[in-house]
C-alpha atoms as a PDB file:
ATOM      1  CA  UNK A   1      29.120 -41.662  52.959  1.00  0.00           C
ATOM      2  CA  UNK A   2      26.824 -44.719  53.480  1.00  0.00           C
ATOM      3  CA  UNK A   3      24.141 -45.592  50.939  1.00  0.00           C
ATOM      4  CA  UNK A   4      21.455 -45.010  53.080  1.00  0.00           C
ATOM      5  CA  UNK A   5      22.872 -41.262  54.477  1.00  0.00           C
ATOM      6  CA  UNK A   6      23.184 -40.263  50.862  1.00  0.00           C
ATOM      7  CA  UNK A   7      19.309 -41.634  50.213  1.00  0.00           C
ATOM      8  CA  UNK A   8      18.476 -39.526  53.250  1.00  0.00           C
ATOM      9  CA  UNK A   9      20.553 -36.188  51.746  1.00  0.00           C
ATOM     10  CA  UNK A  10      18.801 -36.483  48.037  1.00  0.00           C
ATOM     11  CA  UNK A  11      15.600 -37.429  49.151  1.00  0.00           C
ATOM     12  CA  UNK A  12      15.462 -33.608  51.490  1.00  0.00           C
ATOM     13  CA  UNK A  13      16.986 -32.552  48.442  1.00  0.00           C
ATOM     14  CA  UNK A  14      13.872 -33.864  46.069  1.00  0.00           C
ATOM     15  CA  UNK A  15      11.724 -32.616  49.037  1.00  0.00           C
ATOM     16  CA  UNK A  16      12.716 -29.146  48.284  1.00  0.00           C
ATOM     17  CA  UNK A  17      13.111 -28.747  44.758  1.00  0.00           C
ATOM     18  CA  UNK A  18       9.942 -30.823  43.865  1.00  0.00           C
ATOM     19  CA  UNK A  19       8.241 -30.709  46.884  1.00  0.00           C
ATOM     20  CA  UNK A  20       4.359 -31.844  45.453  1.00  0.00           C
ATOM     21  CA  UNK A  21       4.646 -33.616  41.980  1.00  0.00           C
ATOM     22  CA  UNK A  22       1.958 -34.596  39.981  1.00  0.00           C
ATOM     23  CA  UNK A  23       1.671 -37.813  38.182  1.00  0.00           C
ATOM     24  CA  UNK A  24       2.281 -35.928  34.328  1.00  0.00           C
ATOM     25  CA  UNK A  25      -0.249 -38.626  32.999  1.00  0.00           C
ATOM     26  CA  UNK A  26      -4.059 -36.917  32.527  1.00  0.00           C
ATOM     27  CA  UNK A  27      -6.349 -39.048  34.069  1.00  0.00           C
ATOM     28  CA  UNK A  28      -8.945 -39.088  35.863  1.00  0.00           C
ATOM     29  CA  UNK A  29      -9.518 -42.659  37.185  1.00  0.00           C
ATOM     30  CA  UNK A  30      -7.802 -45.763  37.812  1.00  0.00           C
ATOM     31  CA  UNK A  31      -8.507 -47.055  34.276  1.00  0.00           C
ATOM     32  CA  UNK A  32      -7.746 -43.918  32.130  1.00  0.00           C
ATOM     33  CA  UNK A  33      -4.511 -44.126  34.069  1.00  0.00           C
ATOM     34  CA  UNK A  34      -3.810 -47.870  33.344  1.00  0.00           C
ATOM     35  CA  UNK A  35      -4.766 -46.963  29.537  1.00  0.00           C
ATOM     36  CA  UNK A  36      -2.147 -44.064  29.976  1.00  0.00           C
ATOM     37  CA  UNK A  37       0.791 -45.411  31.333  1.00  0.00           C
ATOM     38  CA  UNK A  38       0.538 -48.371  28.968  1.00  0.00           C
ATOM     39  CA  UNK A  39       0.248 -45.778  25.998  1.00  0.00           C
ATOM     40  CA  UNK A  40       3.547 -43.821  27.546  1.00  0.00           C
ATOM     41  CA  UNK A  41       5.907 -47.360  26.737  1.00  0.00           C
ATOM     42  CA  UNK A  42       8.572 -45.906  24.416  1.00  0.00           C
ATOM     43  CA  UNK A  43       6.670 -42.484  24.024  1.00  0.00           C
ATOM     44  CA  UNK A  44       6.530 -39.343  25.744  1.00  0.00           C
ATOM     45  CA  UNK A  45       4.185 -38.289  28.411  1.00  0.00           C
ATOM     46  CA  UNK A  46       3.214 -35.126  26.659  1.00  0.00           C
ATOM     47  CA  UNK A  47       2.496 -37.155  23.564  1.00  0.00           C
ATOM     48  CA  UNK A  48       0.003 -39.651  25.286  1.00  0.00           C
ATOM     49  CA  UNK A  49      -1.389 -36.694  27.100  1.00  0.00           C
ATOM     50  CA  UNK A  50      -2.393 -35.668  23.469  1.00  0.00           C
ATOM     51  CA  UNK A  51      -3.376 -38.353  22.291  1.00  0.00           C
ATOM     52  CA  UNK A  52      -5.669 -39.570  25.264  1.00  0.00           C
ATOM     53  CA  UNK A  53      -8.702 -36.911  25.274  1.00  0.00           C
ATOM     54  CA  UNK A  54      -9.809 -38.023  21.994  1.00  0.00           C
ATOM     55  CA  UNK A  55      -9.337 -41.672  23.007  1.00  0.00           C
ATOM     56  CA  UNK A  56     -11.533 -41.230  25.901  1.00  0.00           C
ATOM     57  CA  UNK A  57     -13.810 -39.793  24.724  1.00  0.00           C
ATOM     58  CA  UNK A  58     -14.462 -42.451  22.509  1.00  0.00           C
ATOM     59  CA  UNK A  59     -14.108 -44.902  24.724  1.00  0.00           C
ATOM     60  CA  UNK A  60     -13.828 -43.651  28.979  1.00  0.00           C
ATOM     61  CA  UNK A  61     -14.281 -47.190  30.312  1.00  0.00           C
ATOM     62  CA  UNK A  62     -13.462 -50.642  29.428  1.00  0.00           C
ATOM     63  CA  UNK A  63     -17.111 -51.552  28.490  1.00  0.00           C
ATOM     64  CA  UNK A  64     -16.242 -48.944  25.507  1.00  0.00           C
ATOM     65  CA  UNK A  65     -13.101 -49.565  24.673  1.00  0.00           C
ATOM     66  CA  UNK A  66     -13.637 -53.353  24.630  1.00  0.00           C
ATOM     67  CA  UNK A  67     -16.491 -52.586  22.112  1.00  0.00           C
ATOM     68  CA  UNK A  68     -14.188 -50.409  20.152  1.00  0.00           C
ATOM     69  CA  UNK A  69     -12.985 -52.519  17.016  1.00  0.00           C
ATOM     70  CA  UNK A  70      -9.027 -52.642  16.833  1.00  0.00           C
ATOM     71  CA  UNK A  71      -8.271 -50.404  14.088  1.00  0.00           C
ATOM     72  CA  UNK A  72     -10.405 -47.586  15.415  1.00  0.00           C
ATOM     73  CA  UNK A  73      -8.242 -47.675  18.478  1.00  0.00           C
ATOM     74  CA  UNK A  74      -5.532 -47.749  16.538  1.00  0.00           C
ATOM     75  CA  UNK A  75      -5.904 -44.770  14.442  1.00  0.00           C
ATOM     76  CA  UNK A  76      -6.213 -42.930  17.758  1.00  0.00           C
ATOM     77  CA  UNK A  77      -3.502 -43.678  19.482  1.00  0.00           C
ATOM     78  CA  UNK A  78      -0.871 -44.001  16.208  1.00  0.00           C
ATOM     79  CA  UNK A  79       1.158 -41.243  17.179  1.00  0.00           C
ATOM     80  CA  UNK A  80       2.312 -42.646  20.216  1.00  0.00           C
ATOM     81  CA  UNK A  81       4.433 -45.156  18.635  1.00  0.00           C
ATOM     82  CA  UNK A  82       3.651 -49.000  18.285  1.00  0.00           C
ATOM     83  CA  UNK A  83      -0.092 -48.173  17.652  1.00  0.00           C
ATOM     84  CA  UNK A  84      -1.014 -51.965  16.363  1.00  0.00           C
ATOM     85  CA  UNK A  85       0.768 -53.832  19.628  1.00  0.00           C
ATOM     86  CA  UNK A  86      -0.449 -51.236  21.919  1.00  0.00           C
ATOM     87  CA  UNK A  87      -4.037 -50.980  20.301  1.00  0.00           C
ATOM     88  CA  UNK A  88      -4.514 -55.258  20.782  1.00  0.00           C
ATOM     89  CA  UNK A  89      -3.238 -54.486  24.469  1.00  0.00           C
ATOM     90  CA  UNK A  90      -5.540 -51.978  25.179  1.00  0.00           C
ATOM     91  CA  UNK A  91      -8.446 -54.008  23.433  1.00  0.00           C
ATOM     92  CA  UNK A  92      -7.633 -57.135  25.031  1.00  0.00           C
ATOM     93  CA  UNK A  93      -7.432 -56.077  28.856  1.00  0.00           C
ATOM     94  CA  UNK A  94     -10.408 -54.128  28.568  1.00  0.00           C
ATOM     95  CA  UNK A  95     -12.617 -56.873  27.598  1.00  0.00           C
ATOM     96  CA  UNK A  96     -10.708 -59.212  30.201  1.00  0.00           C
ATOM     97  CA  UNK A  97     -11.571 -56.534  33.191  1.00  0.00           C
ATOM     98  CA  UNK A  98     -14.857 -56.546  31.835  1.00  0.00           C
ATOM     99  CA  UNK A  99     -14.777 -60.602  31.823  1.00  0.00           C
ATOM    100  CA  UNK A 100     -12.796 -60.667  34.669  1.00  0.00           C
ATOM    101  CA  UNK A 101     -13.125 -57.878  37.277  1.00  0.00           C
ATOM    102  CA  UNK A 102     -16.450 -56.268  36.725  1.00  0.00           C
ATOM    103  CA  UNK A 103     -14.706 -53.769  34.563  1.00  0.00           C
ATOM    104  CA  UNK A 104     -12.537 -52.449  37.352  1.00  0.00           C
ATOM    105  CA  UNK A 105      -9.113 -52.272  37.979  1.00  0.00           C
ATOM    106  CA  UNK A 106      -7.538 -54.814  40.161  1.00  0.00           C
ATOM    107  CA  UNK A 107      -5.854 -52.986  43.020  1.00  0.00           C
ATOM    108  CA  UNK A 108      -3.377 -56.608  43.134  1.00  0.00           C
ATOM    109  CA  UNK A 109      -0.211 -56.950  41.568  1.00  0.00           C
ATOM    110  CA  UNK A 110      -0.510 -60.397  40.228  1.00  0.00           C
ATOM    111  CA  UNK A 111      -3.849 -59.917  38.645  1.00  0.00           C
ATOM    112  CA  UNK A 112      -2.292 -56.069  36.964  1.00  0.00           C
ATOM    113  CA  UNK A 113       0.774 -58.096  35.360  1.00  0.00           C
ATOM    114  CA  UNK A 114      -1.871 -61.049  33.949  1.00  0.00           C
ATOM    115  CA  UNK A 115      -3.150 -58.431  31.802  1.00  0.00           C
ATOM    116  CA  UNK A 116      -2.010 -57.755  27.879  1.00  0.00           C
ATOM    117  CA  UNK A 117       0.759 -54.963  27.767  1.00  0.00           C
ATOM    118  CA  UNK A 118       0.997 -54.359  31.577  1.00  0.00           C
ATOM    119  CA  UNK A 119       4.510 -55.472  32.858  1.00  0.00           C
ATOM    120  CA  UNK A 120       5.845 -54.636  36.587  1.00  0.00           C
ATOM    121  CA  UNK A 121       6.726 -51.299  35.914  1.00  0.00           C
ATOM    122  CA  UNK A 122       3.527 -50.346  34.659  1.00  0.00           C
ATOM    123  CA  UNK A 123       1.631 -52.108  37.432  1.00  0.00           C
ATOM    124  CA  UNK A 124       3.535 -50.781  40.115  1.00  0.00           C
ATOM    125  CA  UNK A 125       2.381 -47.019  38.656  1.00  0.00           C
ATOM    126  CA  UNK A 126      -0.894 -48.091  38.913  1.00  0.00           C
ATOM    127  CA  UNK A 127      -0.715 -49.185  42.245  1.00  0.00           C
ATOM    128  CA  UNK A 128       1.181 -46.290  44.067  1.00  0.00           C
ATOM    129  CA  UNK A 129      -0.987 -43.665  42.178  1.00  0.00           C
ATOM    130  CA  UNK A 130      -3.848 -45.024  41.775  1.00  0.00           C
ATOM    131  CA  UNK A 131      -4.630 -46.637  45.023  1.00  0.00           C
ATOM    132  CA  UNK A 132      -1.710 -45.427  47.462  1.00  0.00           C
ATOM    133  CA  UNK A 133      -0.567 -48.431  47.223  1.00  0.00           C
ATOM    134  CA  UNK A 134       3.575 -48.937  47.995  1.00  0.00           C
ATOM    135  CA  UNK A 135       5.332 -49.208  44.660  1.00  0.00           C
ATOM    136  CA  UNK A 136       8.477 -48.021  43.253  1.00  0.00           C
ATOM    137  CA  UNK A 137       7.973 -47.931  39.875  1.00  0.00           C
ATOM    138  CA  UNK A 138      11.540 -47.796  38.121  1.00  0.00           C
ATOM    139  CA  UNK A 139      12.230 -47.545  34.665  1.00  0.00           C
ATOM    140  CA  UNK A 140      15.689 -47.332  32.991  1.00  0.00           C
ATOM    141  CA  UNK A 141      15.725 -43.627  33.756  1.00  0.00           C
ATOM    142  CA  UNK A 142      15.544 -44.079  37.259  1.00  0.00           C
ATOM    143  CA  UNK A 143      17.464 -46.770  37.155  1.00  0.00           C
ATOM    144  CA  UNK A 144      20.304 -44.540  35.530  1.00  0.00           C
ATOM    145  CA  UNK A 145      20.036 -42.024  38.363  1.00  0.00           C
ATOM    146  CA  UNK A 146      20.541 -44.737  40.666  1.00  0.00           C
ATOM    147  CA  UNK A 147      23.497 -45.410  38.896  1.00  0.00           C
ATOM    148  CA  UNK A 148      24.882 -42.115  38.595  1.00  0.00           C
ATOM    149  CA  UNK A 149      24.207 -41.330  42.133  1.00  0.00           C
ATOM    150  CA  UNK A 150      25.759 -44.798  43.827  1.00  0.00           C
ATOM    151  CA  UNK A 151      22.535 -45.612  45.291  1.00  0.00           C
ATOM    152  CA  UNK A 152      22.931 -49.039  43.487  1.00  0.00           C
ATOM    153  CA  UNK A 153      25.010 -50.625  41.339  1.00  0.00           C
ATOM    154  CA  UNK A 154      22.408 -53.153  39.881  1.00  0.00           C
ATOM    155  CA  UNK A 155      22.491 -53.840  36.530  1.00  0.00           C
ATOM    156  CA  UNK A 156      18.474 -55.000  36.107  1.00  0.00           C
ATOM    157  CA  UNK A 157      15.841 -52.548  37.103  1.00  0.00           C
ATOM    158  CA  UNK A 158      14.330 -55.003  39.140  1.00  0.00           C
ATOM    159  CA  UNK A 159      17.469 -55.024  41.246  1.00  0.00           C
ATOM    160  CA  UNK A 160      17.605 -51.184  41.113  1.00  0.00           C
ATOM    161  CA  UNK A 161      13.473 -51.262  42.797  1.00  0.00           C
ATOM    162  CA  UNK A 162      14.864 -53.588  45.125  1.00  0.00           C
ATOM    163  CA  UNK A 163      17.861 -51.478  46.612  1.00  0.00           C
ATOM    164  CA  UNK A 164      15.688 -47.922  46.198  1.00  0.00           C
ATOM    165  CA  UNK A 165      12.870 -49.960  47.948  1.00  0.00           C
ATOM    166  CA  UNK A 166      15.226 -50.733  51.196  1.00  0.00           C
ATOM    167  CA  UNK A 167      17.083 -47.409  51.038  1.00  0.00           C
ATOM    168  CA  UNK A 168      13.335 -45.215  50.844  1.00  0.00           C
ATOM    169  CA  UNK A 169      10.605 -45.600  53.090  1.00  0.00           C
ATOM    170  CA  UNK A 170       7.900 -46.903  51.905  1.00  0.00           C
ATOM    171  CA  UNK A 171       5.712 -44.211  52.465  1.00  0.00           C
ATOM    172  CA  UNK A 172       7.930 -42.251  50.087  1.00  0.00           C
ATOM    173  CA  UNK A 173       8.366 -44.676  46.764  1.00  0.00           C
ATOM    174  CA  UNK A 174       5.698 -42.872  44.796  1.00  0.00           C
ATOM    175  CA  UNK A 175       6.280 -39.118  45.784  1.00  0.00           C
ATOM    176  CA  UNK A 176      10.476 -39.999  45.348  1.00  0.00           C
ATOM    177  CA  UNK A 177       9.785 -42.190  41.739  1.00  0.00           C
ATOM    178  CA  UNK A 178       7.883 -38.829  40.784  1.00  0.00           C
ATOM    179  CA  UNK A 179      10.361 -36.415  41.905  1.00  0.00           C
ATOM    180  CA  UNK A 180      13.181 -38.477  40.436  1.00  0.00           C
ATOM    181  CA  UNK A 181      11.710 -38.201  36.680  1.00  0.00           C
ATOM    182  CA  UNK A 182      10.725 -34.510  37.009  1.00  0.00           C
ATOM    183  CA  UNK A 183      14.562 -33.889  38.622  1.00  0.00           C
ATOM    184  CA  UNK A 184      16.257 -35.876  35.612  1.00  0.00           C
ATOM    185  CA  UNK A 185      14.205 -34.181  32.760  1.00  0.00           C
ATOM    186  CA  UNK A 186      14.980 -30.795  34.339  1.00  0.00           C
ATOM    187  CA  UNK A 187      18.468 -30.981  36.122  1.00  0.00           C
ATOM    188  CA  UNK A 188      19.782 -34.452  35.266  1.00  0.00           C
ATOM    189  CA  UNK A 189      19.762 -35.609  31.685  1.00  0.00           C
ATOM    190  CA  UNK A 190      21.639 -38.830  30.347  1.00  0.00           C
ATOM    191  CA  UNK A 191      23.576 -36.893  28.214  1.00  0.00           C
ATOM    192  CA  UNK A 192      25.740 -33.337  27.877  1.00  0.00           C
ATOM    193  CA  UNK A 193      25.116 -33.520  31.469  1.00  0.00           C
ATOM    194  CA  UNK A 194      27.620 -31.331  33.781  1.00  0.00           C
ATOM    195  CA  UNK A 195      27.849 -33.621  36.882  1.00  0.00           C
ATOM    196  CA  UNK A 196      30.146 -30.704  39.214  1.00  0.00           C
ATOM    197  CA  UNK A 197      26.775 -28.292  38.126  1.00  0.00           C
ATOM    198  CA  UNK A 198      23.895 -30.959  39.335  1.00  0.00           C
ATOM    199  CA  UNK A 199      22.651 -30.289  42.759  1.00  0.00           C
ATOM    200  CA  UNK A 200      22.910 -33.763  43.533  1.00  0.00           C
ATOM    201  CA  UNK A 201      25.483 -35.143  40.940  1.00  0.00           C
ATOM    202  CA  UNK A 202      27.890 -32.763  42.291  1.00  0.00           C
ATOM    203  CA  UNK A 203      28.863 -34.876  45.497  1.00  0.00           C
ATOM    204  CA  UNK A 204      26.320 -38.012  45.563  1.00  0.00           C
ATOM    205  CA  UNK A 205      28.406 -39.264  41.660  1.00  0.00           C
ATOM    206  CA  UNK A 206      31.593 -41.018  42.523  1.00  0.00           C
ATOM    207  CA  UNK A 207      34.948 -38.784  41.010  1.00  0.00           C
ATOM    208  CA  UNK A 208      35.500 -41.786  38.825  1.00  0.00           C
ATOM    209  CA  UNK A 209      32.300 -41.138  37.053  1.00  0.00           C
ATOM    210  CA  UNK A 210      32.410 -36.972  37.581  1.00  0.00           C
ATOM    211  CA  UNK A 211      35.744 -37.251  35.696  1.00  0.00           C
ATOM    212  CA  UNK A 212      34.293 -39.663  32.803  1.00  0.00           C
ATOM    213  CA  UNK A 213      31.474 -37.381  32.236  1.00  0.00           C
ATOM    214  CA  UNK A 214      33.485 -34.217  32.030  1.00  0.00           C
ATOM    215  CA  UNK A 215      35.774 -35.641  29.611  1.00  0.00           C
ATOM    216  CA  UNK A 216      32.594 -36.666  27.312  1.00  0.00           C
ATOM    217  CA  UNK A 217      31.751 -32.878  27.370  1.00  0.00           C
ATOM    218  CA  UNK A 218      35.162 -31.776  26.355  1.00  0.00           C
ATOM    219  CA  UNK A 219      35.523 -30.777  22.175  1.00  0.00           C
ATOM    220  CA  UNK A 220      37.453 -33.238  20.554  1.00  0.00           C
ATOM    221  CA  UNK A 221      40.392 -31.742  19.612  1.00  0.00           C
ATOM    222  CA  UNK A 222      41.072 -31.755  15.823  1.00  0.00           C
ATOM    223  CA  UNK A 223      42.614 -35.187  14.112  1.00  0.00           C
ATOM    224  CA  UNK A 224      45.188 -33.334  12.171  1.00  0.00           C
ATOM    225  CA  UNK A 225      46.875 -31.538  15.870  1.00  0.00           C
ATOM    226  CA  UNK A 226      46.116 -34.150  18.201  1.00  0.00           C
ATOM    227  CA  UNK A 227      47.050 -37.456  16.864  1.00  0.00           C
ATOM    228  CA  UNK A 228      48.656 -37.975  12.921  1.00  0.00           C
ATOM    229  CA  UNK A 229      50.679 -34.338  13.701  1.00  0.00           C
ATOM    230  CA  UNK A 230      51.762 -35.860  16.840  1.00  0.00           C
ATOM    231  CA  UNK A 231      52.807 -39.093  15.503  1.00  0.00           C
ATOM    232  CA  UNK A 232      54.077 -37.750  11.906  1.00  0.00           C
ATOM    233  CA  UNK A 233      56.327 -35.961  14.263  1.00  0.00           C
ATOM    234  CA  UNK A 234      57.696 -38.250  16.322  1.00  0.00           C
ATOM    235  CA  UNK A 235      58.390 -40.711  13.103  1.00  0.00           C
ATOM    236  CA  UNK A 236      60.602 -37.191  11.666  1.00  0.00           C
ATOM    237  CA  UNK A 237      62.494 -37.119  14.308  1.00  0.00           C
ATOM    238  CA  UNK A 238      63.140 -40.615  14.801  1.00  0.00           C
ATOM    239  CA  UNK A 239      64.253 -40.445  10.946  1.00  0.00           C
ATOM    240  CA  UNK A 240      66.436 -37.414  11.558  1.00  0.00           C
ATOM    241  CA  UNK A 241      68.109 -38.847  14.877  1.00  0.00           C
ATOM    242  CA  UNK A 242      70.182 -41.433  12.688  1.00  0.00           C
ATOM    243  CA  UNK A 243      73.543 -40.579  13.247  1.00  0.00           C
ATOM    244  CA  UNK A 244      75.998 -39.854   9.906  1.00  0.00           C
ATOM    245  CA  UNK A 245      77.981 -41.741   8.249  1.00  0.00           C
ATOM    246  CA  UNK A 246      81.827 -41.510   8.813  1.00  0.00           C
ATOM    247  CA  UNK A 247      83.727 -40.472   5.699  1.00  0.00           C
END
């Protein structure tokens, strides 16, 4: 099956299963959004969405959370992980869209990645959700289902966004990037993961990789039967095969 036939099959596949997902970041604006995803590096979405109602409400805007001195926004947000980096970010490209942009959010790529903590990834969420603009955001979880479904075989995210971008019409990158994390939290994880079970594992994986997996699953089998019996064994019999002396 060609790339782009199988890209066709899981995307009707994602249509059905998840056919209206919502961005699992609370927000309510372009900025709380920005503040969110930036938050949700190397921490969970439902932790950031706990964290972020007391956060905005001390500071909904970047007027306020420019004005808001470091540490305060630190002690907010420490739960998420990496509270001191992520509290400077969040300080710093508030005041600079403040400087900047009028205290808006750029709806331009170039001027999203100039500012403090926002890489690619994080831009290009902005972007497709925010302003329905097309963006495939990919992070390493997508870009291990794009492994384990041979719909690329890059070994960068950005060359994984590049092959999902030509295999996925463009009008689909944000509803597929969506359905792809809600499908591997619920059906796909990276690990204990049945491959012949998964809806889409089951015949988009290559048997190379189906096999691999299902020997990961399998018990090890006990040191003492498998492997020094085995070869304690073989070294008796070896031992007893000498043949006798003649007398």
């Amino acid at each position: 099956m060609k790339r782009a036939e199988k890209a066709e099959r899981i995307r009707k596949i994602l249509d059905r299963l998840h056919p209206a997902p919502d961005v699992p970041l609370r927000h309510v604006d372009p900025f709380t959004l920005l503040v969110s995803v930036v938050l949700s590096a190397q921490c969970t979405d439902e932790r950031v969405n706990q964290v972020t109602p007391a956060l905005f409400d001390a500071a909904p805007d970047p007027w306020a959370m420019a004005a808001l001195p470091v540490p305060r926004i630190e002690r907010l947000i420490r739960s998420c992980g990496l509270a001191p980096a992520k509290a400077r970010a969040l300080a710093a490209l508030s005041r600079l869209l403040v400087e900047e942009h009028g205290g808006r959010v750029p709806a331009c790529f170039e001027s999203l990645e100039a500012l403090p903590g926002v890489g690619h990834k994080t831009a290009s969420v902005v972007m497709v959700q925010a302003f329905g603009r097309p963006a495939f955001p990919v992070d390493t979880h997508i870009h291990r289902l794009a492994a384990r479904w041979g719909l690329s075989r890059a070994r960068s995210v950005a060359e994984t966004e590049a092959d999902l971008k030509r295999l996925f019409p463009a009008e689909s990158w944000g509803r597929v990037h969506l359905q792809m994390i809600f499908f591997g939290r619920t059906r796909c994880p990276a690990r204990g993961h049945d491959l012949r079970a998964c809806p889409i594992c089951s015949w988009a994986a290559s048997r190379r990789r189906i096999d691999e997996e299902a020997r990961k699953r399998r018990p090890e089998r006990s040191a003492g039967v498998s492997r020094t019996g085995a070869r304690s064994g073989t070294r008796g019999r070896r031992r007893g095969a000498r043949r006798p002396r003649r007398g």
